[in-house]
C-alpha atoms as a PDB file:
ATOM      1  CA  UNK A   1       0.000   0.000   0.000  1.00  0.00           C
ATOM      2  CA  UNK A   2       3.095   2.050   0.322  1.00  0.00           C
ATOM      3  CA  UNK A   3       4.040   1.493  -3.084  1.00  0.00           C
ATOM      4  CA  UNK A   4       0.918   2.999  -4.393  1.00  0.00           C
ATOM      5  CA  UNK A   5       1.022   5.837  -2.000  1.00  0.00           C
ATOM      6  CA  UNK A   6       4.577   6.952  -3.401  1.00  0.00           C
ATOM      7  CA  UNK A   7       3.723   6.008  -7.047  1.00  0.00           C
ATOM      8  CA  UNK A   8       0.352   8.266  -6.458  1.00  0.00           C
ATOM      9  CA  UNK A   9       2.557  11.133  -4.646  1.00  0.00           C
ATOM     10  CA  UNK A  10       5.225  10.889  -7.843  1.00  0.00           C
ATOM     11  CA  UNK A  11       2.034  11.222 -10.211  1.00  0.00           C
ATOM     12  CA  UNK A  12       0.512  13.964  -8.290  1.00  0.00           C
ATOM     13  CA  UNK A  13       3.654  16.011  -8.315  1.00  0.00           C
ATOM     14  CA  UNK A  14       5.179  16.151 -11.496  1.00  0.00           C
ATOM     15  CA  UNK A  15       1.456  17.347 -12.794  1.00  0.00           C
ATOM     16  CA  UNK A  16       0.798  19.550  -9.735  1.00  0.00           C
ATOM     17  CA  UNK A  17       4.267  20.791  -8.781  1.00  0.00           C
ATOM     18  CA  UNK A  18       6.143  21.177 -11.914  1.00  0.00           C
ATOM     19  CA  UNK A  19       3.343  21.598 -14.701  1.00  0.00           C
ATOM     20  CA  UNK A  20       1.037  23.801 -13.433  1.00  0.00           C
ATOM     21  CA  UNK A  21       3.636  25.898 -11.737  1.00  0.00           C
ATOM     22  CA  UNK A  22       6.308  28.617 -13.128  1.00  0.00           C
ATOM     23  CA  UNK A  23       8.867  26.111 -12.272  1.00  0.00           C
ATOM     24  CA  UNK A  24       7.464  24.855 -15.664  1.00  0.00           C
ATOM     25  CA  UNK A  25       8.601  27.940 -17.922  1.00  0.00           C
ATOM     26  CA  UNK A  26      11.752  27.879 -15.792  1.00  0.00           C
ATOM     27  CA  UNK A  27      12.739  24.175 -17.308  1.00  0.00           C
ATOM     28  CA  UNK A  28      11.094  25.494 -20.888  1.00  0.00           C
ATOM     29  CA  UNK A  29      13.881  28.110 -20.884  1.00  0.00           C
ATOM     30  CA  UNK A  30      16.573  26.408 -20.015  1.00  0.00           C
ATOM     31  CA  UNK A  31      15.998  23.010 -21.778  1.00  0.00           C
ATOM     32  CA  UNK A  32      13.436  24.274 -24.686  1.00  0.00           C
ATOM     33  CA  UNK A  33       9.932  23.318 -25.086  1.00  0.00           C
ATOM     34  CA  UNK A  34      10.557  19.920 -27.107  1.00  0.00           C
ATOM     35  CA  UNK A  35      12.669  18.781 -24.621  1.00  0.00           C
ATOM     36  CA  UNK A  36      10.524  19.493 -21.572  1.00  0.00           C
ATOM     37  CA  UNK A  37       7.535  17.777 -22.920  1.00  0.00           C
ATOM     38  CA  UNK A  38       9.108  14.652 -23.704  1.00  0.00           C
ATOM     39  CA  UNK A  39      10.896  14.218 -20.408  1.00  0.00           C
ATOM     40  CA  UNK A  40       7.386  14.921 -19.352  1.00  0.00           C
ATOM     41  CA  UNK A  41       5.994  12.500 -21.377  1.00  0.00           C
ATOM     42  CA  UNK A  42       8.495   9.528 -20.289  1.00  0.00           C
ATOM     43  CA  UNK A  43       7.808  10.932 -16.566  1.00  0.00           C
ATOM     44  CA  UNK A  44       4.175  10.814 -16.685  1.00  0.00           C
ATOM     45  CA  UNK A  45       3.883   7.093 -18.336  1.00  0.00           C
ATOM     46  CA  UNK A  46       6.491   5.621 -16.199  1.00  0.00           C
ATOM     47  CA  UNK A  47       4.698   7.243 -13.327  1.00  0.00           C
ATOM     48  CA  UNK A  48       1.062   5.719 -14.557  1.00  0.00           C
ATOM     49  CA  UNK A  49       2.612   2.402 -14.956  1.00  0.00           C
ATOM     50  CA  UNK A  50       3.951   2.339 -11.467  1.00  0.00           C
ATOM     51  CA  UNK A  51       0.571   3.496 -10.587  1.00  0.00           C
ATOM     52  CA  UNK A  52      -1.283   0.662 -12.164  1.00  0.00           C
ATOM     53  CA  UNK A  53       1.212  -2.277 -11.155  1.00  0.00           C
ATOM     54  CA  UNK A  54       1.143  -0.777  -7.238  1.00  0.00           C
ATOM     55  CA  UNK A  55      -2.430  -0.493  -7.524  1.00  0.00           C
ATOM     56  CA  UNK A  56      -2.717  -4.381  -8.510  1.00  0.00           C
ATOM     57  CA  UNK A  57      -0.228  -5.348  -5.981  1.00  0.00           C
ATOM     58  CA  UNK A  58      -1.986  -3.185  -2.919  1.00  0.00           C
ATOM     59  CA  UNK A  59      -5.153  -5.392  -3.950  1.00  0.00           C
ATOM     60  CA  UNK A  60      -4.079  -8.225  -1.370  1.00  0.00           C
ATOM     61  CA  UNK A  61      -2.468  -5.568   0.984  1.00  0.00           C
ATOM     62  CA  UNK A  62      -3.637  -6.381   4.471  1.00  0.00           C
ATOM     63  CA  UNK A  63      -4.006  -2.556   4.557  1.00  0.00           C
ATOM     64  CA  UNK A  64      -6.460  -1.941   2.126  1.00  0.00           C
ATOM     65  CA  UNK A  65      -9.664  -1.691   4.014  1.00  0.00           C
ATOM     66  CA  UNK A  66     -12.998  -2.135   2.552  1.00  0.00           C
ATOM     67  CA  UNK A  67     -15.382   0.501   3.143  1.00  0.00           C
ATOM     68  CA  UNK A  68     -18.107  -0.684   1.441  1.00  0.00           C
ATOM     69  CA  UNK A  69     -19.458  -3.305  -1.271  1.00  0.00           C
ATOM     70  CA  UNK A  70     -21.579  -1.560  -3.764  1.00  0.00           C
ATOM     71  CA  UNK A  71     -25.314  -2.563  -4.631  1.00  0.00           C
ATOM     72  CA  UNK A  72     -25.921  -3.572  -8.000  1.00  0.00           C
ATOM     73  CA  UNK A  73     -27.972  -0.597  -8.936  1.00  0.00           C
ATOM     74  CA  UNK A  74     -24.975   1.823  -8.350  1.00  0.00           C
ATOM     75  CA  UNK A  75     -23.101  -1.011 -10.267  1.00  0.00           C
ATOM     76  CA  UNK A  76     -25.089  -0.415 -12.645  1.00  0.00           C
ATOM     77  CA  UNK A  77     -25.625   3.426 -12.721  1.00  0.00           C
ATOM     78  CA  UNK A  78     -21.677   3.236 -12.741  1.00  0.00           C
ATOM     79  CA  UNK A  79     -21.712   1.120 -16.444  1.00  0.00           C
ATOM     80  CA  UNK A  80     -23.832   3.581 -17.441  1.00  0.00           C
ATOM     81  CA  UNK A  81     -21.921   6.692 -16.605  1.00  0.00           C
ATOM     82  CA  UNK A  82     -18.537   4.743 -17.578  1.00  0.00           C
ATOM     83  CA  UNK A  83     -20.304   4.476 -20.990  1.00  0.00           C
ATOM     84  CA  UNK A  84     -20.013   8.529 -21.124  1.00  0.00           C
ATOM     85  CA  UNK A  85     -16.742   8.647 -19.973  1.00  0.00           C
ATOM     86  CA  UNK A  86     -15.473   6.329 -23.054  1.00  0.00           C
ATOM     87  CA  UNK A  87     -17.698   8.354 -25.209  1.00  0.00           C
ATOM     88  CA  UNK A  88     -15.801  11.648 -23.742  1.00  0.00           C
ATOM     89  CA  UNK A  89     -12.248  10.590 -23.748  1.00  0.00           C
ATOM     90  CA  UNK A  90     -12.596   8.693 -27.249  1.00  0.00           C
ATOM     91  CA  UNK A  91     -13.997  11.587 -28.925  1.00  0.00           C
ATOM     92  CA  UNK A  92     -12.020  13.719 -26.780  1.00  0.00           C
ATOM     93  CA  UNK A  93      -8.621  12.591 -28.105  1.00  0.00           C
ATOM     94  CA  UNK A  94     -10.226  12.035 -32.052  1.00  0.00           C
ATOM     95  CA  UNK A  95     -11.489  15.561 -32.486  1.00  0.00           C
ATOM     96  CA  UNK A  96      -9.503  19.055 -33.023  1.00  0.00           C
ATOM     97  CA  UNK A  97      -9.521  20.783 -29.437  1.00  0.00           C
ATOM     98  CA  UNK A  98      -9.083  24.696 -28.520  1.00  0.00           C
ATOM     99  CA  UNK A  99      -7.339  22.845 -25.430  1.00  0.00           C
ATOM    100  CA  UNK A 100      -5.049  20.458 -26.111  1.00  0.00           C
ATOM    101  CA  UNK A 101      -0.907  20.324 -26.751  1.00  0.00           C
ATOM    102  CA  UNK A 102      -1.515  21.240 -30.553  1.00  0.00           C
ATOM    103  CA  UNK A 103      -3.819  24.138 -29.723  1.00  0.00           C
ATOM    104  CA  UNK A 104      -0.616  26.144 -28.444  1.00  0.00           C
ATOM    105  CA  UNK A 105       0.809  26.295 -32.076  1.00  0.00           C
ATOM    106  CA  UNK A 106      -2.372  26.480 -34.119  1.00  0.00           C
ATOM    107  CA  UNK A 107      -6.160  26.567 -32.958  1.00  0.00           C
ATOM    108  CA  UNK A 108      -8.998  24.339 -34.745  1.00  0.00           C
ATOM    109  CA  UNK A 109     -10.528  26.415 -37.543  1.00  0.00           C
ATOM    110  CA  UNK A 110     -13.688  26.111 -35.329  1.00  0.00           C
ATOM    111  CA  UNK A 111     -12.793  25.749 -31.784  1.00  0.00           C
ATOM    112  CA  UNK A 112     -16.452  25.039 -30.220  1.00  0.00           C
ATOM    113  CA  UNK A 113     -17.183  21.430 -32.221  1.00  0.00           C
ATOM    114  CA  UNK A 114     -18.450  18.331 -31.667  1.00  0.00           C
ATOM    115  CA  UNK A 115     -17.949  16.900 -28.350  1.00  0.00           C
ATOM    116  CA  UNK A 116     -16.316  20.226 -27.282  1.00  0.00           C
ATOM    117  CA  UNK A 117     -19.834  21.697 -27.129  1.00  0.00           C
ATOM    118  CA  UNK A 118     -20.114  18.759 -24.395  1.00  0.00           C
ATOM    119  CA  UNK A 119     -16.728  19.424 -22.781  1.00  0.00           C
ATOM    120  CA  UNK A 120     -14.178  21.736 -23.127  1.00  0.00           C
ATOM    121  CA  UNK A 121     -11.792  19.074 -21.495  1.00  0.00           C
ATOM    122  CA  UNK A 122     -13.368  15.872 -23.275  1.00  0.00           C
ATOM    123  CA  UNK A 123     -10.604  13.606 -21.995  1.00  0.00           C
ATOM    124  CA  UNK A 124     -10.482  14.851 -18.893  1.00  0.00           C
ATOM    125  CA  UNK A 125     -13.770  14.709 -17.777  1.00  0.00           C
ATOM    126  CA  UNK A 126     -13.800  11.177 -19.096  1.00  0.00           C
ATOM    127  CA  UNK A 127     -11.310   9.764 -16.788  1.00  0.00           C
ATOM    128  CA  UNK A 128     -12.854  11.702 -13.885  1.00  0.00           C
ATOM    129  CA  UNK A 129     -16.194  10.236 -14.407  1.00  0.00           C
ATOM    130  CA  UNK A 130     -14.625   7.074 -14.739  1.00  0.00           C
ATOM    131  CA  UNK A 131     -12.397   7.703 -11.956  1.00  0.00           C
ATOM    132  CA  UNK A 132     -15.616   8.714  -9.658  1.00  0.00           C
ATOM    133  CA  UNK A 133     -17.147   5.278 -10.780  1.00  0.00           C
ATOM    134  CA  UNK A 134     -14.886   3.583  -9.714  1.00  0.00           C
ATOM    135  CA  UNK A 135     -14.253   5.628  -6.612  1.00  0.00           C
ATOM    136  CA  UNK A 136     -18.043   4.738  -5.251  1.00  0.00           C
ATOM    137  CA  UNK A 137     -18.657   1.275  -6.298  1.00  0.00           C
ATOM    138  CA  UNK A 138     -14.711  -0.049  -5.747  1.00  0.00           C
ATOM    139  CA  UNK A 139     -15.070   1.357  -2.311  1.00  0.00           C
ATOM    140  CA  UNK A 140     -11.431   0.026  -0.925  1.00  0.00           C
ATOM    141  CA  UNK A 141      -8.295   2.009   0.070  1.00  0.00           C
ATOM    142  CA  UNK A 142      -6.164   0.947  -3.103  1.00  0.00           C
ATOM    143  CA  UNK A 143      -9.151   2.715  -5.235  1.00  0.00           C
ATOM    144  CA  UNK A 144      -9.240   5.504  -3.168  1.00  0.00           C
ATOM    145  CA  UNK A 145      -5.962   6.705  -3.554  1.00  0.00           C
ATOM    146  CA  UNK A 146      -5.694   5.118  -7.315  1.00  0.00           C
ATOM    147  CA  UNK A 147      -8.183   6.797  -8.933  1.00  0.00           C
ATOM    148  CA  UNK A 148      -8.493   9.953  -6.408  1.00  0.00           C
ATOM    149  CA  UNK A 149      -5.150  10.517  -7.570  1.00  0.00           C
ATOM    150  CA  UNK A 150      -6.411  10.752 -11.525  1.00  0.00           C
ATOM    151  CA  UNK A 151      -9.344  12.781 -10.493  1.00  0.00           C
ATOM    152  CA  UNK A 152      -7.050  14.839  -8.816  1.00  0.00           C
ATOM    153  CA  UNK A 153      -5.036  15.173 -11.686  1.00  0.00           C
ATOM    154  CA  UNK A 154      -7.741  15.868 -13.942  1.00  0.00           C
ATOM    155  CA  UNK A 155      -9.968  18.187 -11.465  1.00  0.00           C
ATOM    156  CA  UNK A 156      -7.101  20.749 -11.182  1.00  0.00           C
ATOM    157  CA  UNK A 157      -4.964  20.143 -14.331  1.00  0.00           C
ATOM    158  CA  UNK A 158      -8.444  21.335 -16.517  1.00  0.00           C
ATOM    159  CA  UNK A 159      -8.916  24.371 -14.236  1.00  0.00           C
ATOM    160  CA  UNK A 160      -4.998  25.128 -14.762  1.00  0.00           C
ATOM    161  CA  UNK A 161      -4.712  24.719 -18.663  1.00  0.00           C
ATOM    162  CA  UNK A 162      -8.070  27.240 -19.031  1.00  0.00           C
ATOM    163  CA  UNK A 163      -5.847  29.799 -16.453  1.00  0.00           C
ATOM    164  CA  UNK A 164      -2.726  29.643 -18.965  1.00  0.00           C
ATOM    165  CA  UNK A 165      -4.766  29.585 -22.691  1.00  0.00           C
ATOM    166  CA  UNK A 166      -6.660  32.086 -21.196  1.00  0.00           C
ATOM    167  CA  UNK A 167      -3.142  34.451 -20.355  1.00  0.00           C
ATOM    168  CA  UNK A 168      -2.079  33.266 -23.697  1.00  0.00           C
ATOM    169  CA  UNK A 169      -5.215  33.889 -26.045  1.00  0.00           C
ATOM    170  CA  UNK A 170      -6.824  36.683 -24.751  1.00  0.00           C
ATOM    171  CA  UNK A 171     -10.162  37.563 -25.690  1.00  0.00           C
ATOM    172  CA  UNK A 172      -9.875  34.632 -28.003  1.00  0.00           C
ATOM    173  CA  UNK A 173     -10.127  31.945 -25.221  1.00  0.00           C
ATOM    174  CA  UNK A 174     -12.222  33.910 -23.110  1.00  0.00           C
ATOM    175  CA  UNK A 175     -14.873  33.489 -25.999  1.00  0.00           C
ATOM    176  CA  UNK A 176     -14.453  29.588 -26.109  1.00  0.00           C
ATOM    177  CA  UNK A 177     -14.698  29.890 -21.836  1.00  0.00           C
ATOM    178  CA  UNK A 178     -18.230  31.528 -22.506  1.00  0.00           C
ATOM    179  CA  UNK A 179     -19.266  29.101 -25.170  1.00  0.00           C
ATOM    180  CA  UNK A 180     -18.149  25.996 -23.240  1.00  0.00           C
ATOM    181  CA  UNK A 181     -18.021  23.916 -19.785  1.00  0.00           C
ATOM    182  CA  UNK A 182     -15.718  21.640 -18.295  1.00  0.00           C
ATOM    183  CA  UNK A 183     -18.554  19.836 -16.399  1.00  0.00           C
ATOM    184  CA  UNK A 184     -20.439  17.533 -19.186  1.00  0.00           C
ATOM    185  CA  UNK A 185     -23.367  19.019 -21.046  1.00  0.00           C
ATOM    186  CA  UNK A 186     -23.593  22.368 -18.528  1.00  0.00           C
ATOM    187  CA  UNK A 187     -22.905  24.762 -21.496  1.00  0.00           C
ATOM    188  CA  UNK A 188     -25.729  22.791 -23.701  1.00  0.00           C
ATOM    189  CA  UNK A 189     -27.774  22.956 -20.379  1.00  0.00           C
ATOM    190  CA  UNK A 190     -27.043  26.548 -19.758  1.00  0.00           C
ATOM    191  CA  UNK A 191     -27.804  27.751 -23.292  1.00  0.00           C
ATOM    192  CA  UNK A 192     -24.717  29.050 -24.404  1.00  0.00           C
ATOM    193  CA  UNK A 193     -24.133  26.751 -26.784  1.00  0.00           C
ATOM    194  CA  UNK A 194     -25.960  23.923 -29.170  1.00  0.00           C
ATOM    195  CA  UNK A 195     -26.136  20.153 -28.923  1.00  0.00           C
ATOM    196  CA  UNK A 196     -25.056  19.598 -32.623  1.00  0.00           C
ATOM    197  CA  UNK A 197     -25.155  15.137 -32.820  1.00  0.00           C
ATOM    198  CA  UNK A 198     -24.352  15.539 -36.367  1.00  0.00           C
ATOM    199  CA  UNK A 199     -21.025  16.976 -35.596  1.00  0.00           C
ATOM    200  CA  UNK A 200     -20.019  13.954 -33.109  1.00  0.00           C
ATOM    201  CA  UNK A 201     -19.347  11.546 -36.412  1.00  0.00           C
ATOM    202  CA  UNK A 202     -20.597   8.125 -36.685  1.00  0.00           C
ATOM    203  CA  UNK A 203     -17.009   6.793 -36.823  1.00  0.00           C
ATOM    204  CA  UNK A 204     -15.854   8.061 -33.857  1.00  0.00           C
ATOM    205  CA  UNK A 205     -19.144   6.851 -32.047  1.00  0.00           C
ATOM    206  CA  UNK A 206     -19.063   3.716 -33.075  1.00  0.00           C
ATOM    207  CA  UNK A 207     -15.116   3.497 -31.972  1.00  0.00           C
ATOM    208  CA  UNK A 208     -16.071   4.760 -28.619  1.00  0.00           C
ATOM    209  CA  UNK A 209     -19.145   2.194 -28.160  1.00  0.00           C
ATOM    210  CA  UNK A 210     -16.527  -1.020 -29.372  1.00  0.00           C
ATOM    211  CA  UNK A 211     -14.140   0.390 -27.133  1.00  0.00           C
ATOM    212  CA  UNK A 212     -16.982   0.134 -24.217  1.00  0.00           C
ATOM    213  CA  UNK A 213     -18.349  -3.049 -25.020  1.00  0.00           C
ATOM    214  CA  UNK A 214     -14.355  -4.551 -25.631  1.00  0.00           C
ATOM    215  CA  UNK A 215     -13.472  -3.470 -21.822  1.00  0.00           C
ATOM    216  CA  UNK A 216     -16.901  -4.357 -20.360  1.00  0.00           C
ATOM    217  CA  UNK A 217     -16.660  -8.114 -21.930  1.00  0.00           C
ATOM    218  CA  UNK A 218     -12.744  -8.236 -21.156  1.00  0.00           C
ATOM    219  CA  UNK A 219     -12.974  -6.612 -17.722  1.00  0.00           C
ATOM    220  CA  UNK A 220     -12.841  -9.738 -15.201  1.00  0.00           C
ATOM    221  CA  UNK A 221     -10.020 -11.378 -17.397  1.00  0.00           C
ATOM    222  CA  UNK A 222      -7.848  -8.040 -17.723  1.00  0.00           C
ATOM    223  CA  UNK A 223      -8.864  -6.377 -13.838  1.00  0.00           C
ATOM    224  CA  UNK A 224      -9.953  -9.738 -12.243  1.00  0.00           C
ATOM    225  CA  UNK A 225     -12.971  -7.698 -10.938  1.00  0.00           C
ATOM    226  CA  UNK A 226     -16.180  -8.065 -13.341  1.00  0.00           C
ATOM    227  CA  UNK A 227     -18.021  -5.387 -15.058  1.00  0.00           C
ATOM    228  CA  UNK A 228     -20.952  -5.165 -13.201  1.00  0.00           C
END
């Protein structure tokens, strides 16, 4: 259970501590930008991977207390929702985004489309509904601090790339902040912007759906806990 703690604590800083800091430009300026984001890069998948092979080691930790065992209707309201977070962080990475790594160079030639009209932060919000799922109905300490460290992540690295495009852009970004919500569907809700299906694409829907149904039907044999 230590293992995961560290491995969660390493995760949590390099995103917290070094990317959403000034310590950031600091590294940019003396290393240069390509550099910085591949070290990055290696940093943040060798940190994931210790995450995930501490997280399935802590599973038989004496230490990791059960809180609770989840009904199956929350097991079930969790499928559903984890169907939405697939949806989000499929489309998220498949679609041009006014927020993401290639936005800094050049923005979409419409930055408020497709499932950016749901989410500003697509991917994000994906893995923090999935990490909330899994949160409630895996309701031990190796889950806790597994996926509260993700939502974590997510929660405050979303909030800290809007701060920075917004320094950057200008009135630019502070148009797509009106148009748009990090929260799922608030901005549609809200009325400051339209639900537009058409611009989802069938492709990417269907991806996202076989994606769903792959990790539902595979989830015992790959996570030894089942679906649902």
């Amino acid at each position: 259970m230590w293992t995961l703690a560290l491995a969660c604590a390493f995760f949590l800083c390099i995103h917290l501590m070094i990317s959403g800091t000034h310590l950031k430009e600091q590294i940019i300026g003396r290393i240069g930008g390509t550099a910085y984001y591949v070290i990055f890069a290696i940093l943040s998948l060798v940190g994931l991977i210790g995450m995930c092979v501490a997280f399935a080691i802590a599973q038989d930790d004496k230490l990791n207390f059960v809180f609770w065992t989840a009904p199956l209707p929350l097991r079930i309201i969790a499928l559903v929702v984890n169907f939405l977070a697939f949806f989000l962080l499929i489309l998220g990475l498949t679609t041009p985004s006014p927020t993401n790594l290639l936005a800094l160079w050049r923005l979409p030639d419409k930055s408020v489309y497709g499932v950016i009209r749901i989410s500003r932060h697509p991917v994000l919000a994906g893995i923090s509904l999935w990490a909330v799922t899994h949160i409630i109905s895996s309701a031990n300490l190796a889950s806790w601090l597994f996926f509260g460290s993700l939502l974590g992540v997510c929660a405050l690295g979303a909030a800290n790339i809007d701060r920075k495009r917004l320094a950057l852009m200008g009135d630019t970004y502070a148009s797509i902040l009106r148009r748009t919500s990090i929260i799922p569907f608030v901005a549609i809700i809200e009325g400051r912007t339209a639900f537009a299906p058409e611009e989802l694409g069938i492709a990417r829907m269907f991806l996202a759906a076989s994606m769903f149904s792959m990790f539902a039907v595979l989830h015992e044999m790959l996570f030894i806990v089942r679906a649902l």
